[in-house]
N, C-alpha and C. Protein backbone atom coordinates (compact mmCIF):
# COMPACT_ATOMS: atom_id res chain seq x y z
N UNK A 1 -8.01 7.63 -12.57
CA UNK A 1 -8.63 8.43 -11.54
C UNK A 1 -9.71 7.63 -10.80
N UNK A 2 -10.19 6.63 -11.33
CA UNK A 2 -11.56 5.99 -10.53
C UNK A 2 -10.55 5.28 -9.63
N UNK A 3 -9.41 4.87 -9.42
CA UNK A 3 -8.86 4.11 -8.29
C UNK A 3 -9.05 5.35 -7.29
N UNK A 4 -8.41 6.66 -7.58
CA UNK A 4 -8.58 7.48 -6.26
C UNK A 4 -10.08 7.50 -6.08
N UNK A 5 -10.78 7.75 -6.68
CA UNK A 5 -12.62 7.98 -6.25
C UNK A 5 -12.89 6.94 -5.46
N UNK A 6 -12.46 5.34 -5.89
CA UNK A 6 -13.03 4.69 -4.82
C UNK A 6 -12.14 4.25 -3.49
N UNK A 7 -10.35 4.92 -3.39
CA UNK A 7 -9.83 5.02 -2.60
C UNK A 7 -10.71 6.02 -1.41
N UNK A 8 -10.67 7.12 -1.94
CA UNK A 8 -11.58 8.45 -1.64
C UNK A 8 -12.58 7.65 -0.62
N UNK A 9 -13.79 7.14 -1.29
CA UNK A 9 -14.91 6.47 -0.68
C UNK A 9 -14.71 5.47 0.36
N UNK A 10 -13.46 4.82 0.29
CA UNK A 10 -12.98 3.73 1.46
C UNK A 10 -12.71 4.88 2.63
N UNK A 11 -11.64 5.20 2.38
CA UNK A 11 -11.20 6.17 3.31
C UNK A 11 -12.61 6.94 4.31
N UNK A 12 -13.48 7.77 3.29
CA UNK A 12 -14.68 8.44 4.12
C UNK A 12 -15.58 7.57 4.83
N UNK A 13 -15.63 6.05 4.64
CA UNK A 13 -16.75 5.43 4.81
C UNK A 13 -15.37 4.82 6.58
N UNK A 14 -14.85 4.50 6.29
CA UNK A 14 -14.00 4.40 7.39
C UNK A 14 -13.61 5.84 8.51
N UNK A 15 -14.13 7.09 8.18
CA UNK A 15 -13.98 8.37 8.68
C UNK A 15 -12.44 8.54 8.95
N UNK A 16 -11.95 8.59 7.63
CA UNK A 16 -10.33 9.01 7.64
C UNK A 16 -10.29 9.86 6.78
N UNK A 17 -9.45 10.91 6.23
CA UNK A 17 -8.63 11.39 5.15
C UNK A 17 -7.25 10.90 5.14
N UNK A 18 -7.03 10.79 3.54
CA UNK A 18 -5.55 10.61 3.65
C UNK A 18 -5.25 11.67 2.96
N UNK A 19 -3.48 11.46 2.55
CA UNK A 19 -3.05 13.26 2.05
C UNK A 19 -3.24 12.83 0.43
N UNK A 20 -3.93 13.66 -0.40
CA UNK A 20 -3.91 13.03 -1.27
C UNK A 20 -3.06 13.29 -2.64
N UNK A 21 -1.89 14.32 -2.22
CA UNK A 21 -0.57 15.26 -2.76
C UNK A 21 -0.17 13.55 -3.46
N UNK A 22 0.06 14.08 -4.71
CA UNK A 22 1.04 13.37 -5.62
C UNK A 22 1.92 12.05 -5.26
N UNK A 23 2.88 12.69 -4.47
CA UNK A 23 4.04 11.72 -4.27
C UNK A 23 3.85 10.93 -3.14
N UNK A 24 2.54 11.33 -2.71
CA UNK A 24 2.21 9.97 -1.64
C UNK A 24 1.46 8.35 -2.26
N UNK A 25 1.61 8.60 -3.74
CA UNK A 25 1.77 7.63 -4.63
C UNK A 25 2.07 7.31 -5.27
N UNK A 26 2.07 5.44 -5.26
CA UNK A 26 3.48 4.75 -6.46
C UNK A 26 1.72 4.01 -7.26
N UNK A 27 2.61 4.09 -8.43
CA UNK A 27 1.72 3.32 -9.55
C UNK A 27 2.46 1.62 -9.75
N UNK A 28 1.91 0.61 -9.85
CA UNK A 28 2.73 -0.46 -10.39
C UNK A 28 1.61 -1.58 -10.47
N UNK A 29 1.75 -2.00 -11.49
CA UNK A 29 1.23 -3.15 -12.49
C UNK A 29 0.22 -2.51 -12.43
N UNK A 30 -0.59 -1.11 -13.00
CA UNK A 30 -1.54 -0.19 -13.42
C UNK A 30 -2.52 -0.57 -12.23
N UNK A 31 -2.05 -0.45 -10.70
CA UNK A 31 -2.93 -0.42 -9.52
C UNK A 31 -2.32 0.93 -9.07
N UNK A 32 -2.64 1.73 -7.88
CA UNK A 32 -2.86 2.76 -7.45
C UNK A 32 -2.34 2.45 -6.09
N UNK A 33 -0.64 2.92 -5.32
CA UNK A 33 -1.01 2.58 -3.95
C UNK A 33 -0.85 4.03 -3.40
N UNK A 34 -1.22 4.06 -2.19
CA UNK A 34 -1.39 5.24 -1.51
C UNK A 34 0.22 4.59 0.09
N UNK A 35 1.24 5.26 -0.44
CA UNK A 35 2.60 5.10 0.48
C UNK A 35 2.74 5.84 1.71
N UNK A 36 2.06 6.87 2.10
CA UNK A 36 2.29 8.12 2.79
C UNK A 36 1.73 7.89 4.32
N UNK A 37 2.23 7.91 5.30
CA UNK A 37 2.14 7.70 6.83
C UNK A 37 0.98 8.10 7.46
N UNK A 38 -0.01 9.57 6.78
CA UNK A 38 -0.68 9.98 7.32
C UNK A 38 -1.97 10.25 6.86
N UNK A 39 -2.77 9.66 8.10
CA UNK A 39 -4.18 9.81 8.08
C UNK A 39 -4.88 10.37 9.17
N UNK A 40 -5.93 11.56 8.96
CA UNK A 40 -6.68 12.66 10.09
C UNK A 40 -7.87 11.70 10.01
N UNK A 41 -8.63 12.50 10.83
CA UNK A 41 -10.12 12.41 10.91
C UNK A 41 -10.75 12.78 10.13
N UNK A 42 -11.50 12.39 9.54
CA UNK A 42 -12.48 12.83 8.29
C UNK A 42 -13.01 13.81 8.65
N UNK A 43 -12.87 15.19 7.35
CA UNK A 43 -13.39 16.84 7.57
C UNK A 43 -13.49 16.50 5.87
N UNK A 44 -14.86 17.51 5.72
CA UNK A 44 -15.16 17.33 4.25
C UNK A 44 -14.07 18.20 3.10
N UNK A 45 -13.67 19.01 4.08
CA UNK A 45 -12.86 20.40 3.46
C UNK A 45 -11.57 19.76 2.99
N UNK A 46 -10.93 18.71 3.65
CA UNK A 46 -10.01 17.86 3.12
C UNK A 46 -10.28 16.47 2.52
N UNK A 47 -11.38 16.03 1.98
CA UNK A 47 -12.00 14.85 0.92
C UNK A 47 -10.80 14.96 -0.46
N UNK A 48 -10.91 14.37 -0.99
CA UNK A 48 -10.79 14.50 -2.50
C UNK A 48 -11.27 14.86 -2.99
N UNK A 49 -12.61 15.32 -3.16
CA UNK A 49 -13.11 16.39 -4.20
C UNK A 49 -12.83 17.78 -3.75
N UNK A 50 -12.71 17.93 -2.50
CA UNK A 50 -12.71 19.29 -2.05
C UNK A 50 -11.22 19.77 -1.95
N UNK A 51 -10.11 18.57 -1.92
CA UNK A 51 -8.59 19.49 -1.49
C UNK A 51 -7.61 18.30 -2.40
N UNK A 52 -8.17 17.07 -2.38
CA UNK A 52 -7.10 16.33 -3.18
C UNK A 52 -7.45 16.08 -5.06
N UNK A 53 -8.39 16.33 -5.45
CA UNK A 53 -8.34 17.12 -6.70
C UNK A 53 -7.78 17.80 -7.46
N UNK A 54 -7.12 18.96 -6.62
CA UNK A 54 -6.80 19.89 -7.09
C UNK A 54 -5.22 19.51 -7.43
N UNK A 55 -4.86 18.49 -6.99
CA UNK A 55 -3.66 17.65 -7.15
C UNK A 55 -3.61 16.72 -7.32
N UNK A 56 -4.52 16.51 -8.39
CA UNK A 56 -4.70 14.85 -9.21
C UNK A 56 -4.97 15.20 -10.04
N UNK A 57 -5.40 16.60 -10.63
CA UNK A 57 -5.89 17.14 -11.77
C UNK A 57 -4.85 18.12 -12.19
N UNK A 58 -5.43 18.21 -13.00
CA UNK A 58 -3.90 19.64 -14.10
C UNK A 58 -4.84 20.98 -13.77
N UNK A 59 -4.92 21.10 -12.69
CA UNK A 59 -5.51 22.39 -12.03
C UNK A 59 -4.47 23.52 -11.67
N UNK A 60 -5.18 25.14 -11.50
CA UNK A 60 -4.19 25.76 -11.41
C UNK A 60 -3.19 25.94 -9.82
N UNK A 61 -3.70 25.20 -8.79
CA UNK A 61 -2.96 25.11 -8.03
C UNK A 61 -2.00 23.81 -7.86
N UNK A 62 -2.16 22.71 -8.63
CA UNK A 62 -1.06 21.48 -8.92
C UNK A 62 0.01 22.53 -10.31
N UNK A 63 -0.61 23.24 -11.06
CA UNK A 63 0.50 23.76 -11.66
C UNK A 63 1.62 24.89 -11.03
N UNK A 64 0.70 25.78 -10.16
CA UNK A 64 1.38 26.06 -9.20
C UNK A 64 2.54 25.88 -8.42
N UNK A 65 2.03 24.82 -7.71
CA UNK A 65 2.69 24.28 -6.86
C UNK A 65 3.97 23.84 -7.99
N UNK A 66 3.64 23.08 -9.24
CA UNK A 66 4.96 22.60 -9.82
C UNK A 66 6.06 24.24 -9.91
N UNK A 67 5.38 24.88 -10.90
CA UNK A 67 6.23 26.02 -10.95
C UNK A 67 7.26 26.48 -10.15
N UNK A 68 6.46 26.32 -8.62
CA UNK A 68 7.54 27.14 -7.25
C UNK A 68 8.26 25.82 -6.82
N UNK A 69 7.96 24.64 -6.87
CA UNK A 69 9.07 23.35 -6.26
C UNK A 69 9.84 22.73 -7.21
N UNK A 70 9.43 22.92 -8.79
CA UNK A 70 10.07 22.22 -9.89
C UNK A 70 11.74 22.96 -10.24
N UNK A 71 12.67 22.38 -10.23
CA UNK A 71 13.79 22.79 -10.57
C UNK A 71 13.93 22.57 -12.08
């Protein structure tokens, strides 16, 4: 998780968000990449602590979400 925190901090200090949903990352040789096309303007309401958390963590809306998309 400290790769996303200081992904997180690049991103804000550059005034971007990226999406920070699951499958917009690959893991390999235990680095962290972020694959996914899209980046907004930095709004705090979409940071990582505030919206990409909740889907990096075993929270009840990442379990959620598995429940209704998981086959």
């Amino acid at each position: 998780m400290e790769q996303i925190y200081k992904m997180s901090e690049k991103a804000k200090s550059a005034g971007i968000n990226i999406d920070y949903f699951p499958t917009n990352f690959i893991v390999q040789n235990g680095l962290i990449y972020y694959i996914d096309y899209e980046c907004n303007d930095y709004m705090d309401e979409w940071n990582f602590e505030n919206w990409g958390i909740n889907y990096c963590s075993k929270t009840s809306q990442f379990i959620e979400y598995l429940q209704q998309h998981m086959v």
